[in-house]
C-alpha atoms as a PDB file:
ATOM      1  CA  UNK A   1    -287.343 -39.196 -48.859  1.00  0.00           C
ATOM      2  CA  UNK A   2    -287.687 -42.180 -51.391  1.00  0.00           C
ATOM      3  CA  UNK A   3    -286.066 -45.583 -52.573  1.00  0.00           C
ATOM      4  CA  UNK A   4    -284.645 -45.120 -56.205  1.00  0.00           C
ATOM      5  CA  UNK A   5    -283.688 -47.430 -58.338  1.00  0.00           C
ATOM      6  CA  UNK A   6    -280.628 -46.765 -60.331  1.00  0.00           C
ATOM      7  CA  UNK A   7    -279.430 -48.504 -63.687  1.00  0.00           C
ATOM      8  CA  UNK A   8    -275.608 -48.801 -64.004  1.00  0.00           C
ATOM      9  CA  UNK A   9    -274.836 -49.408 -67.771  1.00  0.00           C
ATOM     10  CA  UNK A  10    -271.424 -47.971 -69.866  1.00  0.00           C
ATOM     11  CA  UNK A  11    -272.237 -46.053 -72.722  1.00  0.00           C
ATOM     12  CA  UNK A  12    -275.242 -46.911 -74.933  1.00  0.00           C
ATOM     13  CA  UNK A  13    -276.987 -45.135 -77.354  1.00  0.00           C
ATOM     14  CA  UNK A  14    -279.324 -43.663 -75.125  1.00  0.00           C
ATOM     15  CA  UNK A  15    -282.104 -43.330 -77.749  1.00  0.00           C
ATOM     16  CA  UNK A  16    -282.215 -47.579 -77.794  1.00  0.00           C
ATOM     17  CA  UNK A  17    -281.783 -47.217 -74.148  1.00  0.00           C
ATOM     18  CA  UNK A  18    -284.858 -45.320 -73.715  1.00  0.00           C
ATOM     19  CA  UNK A  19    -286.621 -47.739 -76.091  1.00  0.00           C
ATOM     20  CA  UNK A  20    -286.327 -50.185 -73.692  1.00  0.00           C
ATOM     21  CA  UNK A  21    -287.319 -48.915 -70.376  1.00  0.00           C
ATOM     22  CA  UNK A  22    -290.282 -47.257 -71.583  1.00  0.00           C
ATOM     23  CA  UNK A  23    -291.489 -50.669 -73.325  1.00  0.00           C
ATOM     24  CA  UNK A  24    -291.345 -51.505 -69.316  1.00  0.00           C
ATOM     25  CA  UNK A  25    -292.970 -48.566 -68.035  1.00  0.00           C
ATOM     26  CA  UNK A  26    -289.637 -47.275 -67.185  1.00  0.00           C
ATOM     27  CA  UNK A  27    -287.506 -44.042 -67.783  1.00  0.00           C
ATOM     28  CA  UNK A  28    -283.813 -43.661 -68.287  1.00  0.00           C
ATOM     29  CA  UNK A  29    -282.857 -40.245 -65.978  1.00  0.00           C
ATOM     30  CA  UNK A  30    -278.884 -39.320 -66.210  1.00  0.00           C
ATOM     31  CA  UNK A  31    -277.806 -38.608 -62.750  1.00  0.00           C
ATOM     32  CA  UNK A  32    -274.391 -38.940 -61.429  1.00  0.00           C
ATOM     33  CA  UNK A  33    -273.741 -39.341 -57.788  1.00  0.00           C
ATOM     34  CA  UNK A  34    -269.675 -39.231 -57.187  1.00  0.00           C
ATOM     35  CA  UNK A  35    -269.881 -41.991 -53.899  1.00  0.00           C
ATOM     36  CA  UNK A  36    -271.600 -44.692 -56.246  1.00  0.00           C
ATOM     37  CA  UNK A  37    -269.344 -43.464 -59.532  1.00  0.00           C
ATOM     38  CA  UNK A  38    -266.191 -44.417 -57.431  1.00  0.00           C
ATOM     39  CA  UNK A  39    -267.333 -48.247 -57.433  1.00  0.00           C
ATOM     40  CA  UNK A  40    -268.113 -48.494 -61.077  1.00  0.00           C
ATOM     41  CA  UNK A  41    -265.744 -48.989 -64.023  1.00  0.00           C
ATOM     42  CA  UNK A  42    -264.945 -46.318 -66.619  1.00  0.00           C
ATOM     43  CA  UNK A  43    -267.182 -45.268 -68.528  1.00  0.00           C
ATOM     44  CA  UNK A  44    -270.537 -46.598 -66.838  1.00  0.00           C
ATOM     45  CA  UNK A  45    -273.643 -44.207 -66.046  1.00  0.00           C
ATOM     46  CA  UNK A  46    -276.030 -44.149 -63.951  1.00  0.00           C
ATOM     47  CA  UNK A  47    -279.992 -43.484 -64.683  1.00  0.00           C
ATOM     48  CA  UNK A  48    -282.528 -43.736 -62.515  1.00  0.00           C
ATOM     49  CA  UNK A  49    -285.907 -45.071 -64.324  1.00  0.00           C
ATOM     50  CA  UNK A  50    -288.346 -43.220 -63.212  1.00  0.00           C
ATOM     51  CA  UNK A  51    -289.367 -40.199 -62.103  1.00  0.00           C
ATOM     52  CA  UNK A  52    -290.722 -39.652 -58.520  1.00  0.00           C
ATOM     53  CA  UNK A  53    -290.130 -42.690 -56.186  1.00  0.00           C
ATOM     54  CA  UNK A  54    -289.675 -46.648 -56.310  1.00  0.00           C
ATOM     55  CA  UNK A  55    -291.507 -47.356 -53.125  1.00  0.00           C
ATOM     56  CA  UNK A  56    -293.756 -50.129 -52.866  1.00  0.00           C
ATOM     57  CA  UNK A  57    -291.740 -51.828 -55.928  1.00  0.00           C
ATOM     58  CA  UNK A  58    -290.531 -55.226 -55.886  1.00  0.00           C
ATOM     59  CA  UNK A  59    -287.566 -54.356 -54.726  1.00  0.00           C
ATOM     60  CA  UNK A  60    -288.671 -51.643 -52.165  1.00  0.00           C
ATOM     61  CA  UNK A  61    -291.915 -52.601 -50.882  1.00  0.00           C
ATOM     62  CA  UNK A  62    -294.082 -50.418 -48.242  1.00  0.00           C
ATOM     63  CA  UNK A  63    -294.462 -53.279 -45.246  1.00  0.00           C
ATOM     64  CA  UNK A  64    -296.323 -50.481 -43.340  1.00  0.00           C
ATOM     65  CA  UNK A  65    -298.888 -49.976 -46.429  1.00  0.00           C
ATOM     66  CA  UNK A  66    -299.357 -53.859 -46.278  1.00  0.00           C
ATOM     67  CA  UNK A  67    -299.883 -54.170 -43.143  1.00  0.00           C
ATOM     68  CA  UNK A  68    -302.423 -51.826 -42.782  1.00  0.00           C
ATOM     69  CA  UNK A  69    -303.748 -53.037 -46.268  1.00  0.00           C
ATOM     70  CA  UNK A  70    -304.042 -56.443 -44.152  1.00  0.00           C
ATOM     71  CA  UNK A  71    -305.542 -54.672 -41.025  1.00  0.00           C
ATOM     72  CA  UNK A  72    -308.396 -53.095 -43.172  1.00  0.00           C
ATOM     73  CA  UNK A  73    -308.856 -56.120 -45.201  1.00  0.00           C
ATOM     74  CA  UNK A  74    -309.553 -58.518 -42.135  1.00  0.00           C
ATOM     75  CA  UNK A  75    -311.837 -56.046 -40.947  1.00  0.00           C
ATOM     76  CA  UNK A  76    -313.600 -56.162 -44.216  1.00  0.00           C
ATOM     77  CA  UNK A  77    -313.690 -60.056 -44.407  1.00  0.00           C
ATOM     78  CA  UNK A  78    -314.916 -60.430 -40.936  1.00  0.00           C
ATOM     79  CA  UNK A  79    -317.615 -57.968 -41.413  1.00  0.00           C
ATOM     80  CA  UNK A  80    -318.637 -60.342 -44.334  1.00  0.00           C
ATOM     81  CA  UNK A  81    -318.716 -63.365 -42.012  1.00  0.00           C
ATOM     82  CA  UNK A  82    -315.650 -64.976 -42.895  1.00  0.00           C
ATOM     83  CA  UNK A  83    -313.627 -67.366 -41.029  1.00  0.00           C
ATOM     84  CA  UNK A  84    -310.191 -66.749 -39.467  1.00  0.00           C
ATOM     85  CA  UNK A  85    -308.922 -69.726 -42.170  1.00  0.00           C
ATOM     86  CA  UNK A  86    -310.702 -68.754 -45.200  1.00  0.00           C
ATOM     87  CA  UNK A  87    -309.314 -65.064 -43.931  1.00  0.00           C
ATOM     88  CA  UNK A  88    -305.683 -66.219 -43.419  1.00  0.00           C
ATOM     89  CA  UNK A  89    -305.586 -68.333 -46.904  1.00  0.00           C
ATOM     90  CA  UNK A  90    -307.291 -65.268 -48.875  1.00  0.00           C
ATOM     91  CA  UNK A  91    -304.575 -62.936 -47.056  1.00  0.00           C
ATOM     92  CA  UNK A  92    -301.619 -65.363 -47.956  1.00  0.00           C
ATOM     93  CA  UNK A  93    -302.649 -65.627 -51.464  1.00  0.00           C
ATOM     94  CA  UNK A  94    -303.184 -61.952 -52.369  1.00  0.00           C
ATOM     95  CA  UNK A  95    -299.727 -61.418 -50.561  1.00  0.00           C
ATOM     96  CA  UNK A  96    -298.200 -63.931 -52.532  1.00  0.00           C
ATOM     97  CA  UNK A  97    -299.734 -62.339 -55.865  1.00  0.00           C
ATOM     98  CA  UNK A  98    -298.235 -59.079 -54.791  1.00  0.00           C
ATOM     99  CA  UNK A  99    -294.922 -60.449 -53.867  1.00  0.00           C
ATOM    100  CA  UNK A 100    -294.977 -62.130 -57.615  1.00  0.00           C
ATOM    101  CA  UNK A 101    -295.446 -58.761 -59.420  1.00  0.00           C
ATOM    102  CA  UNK A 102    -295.946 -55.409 -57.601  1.00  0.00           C
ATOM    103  CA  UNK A 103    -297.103 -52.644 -59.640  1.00  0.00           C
ATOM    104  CA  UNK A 104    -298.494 -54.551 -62.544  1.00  0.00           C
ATOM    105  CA  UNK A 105    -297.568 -53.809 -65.868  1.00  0.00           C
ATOM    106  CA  UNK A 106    -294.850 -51.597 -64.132  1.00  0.00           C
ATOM    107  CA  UNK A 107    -292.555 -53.984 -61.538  1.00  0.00           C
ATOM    108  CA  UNK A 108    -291.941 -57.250 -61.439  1.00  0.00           C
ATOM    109  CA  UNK A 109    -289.015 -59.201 -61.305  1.00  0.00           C
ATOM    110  CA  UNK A 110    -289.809 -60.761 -64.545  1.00  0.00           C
ATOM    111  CA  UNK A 111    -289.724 -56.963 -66.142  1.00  0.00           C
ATOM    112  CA  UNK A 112    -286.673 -56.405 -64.541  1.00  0.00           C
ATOM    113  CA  UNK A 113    -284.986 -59.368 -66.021  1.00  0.00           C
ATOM    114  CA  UNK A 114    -286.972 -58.285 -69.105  1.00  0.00           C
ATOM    115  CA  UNK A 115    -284.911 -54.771 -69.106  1.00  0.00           C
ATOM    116  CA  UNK A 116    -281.759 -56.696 -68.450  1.00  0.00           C
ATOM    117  CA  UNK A 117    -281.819 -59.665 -70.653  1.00  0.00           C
ATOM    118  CA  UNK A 118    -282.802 -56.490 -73.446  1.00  0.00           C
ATOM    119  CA  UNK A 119    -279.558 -54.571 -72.496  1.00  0.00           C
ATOM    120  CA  UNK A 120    -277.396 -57.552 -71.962  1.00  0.00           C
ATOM    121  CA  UNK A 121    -278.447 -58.767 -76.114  1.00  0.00           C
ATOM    122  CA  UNK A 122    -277.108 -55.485 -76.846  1.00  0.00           C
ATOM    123  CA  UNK A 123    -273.113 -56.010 -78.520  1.00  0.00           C
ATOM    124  CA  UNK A 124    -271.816 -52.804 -77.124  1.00  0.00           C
ATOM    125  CA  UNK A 125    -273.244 -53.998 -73.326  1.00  0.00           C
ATOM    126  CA  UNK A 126    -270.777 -56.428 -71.347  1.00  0.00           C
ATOM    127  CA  UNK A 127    -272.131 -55.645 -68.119  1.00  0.00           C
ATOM    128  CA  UNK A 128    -275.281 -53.941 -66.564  1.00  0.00           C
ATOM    129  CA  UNK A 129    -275.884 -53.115 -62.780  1.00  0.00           C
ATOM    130  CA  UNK A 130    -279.096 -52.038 -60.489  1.00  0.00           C
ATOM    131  CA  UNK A 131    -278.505 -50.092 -57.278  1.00  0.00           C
ATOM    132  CA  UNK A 132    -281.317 -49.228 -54.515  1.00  0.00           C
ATOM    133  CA  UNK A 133    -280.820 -46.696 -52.005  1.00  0.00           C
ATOM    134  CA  UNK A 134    -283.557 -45.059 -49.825  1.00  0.00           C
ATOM    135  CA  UNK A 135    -281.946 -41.438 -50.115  1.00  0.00           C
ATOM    136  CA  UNK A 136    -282.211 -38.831 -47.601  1.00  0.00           C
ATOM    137  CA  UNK A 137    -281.461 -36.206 -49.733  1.00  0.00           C
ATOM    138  CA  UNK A 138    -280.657 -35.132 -53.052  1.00  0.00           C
ATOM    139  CA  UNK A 139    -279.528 -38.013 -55.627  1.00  0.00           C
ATOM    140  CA  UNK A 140    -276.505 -36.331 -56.480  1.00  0.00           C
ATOM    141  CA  UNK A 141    -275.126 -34.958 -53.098  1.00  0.00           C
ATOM    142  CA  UNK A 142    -275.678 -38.204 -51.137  1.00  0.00           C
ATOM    143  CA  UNK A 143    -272.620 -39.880 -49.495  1.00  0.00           C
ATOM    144  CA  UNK A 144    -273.175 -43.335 -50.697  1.00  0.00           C
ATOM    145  CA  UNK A 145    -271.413 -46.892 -49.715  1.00  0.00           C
ATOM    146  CA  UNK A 146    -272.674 -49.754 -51.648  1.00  0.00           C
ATOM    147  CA  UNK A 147    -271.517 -52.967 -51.605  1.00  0.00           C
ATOM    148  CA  UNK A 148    -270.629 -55.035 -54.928  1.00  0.00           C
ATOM    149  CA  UNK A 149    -271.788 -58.280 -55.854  1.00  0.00           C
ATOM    150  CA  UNK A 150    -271.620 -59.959 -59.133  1.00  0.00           C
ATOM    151  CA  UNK A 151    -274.593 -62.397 -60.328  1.00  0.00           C
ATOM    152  CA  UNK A 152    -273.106 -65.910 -60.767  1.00  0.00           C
ATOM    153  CA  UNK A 153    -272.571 -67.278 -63.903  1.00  0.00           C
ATOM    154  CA  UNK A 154    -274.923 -69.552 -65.050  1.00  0.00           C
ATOM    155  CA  UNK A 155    -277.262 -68.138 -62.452  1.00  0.00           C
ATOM    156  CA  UNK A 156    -280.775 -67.105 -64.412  1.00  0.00           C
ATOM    157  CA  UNK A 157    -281.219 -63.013 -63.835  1.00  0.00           C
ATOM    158  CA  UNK A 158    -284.718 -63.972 -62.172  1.00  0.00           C
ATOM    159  CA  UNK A 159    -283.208 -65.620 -59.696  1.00  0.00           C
ATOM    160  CA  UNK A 160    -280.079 -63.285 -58.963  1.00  0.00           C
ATOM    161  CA  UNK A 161    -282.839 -60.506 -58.426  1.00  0.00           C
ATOM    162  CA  UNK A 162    -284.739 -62.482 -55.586  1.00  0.00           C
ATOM    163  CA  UNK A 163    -281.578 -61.711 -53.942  1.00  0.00           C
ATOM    164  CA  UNK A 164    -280.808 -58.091 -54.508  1.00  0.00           C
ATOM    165  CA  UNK A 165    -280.557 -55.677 -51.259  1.00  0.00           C
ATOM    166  CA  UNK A 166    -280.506 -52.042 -50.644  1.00  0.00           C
ATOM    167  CA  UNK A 167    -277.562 -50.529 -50.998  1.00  0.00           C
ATOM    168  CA  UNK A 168    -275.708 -53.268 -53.471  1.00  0.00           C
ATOM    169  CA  UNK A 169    -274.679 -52.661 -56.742  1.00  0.00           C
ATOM    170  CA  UNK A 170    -276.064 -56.029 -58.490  1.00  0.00           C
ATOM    171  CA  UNK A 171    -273.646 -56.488 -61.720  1.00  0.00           C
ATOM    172  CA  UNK A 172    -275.020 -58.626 -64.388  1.00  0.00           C
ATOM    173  CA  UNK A 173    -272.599 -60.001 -67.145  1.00  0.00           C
ATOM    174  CA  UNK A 174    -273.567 -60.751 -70.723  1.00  0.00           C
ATOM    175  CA  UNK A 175    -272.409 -64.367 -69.896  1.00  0.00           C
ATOM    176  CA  UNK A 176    -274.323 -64.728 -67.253  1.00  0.00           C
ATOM    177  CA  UNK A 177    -277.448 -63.820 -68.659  1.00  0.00           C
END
């Protein structure tokens, strides 16, 4: 099926909530899956934020749509006349660009830390987690077993998200952030 994205947050008006994802091109959809509920404390939700798929995100990308992006592009270039170098360094720093921000305007990982750092401000918010998953099936009914890691303090939330995996609940803490 799809990688999804899920916020983990306890209880926040979800008006304000809302407010803040869609400033990031995001949405906040309730779901509750009972395998990932079982990890979190009382009282947190989940929501996924958006509404088909997270492929091809920052934190999901497509390597099979880049590579045959790359395939088609070399084709192009040589057609042009280009070199194998000037074809290599124009590769490397489109990839690069990509890697920075995918999705403009949409994903990045300085949105995400946007979206956190705008949840963590929040007095009622002491904690906020992310969870990827590429499910099989539906949301709700998927057998889940994610591991648990907590962002260091003093760690910036940029940097803790150059590190997030599928299948990991990533907790930020207000004191980390």
């Amino acid at each position: 099926m799809c990688h999804l994205i899920t916020l983990i947050i306890p209880s926040l008006d979800q008006g304000r909530l809302k407010g803040i994802l869609k400033a990031q091109g995001r949405v906040a959809v309730p779901v509750h899956n009972p395998s990932l509920a079982a990890k979190l404390d009382t009282g947190e939700t989940q929501f996924l934020t958006t509404r088909n798929c997270d492929c091809g995100t920052v934190f999901a990308p497509s390597e099979e749509a880049a590579e045959q992006d790359d395939v088609a592009e070399i084709a192009r270039l040589r057609k042009r006349g280009w070199s194998e170098a000037k074809i290599e360094r124009s590769l490397a720093s489109r990839n690069h660009a990509q890697a920075m921000g995918r999705k403009p305007g949409v994903d990045s990982l300085a949105m995400w830390a946007d979206v956190l750092h705008a949840l963590l401000s929040d007095p009622k918010v002491e904690r906020v987690g992310l969870f990827l998953h590429f499910y099989a099936g539906a949301v709700e009914a998927e057998a889940l077993r994610p591991g648990l890691r907590l962002a260091r303090k003093g760690e910036a939330i940029e940097e803790a998200l150059r590190t997030f995996r599928e299948d990991e609940i990533l907790i930020f803490r207000r004191s980390a952030a």
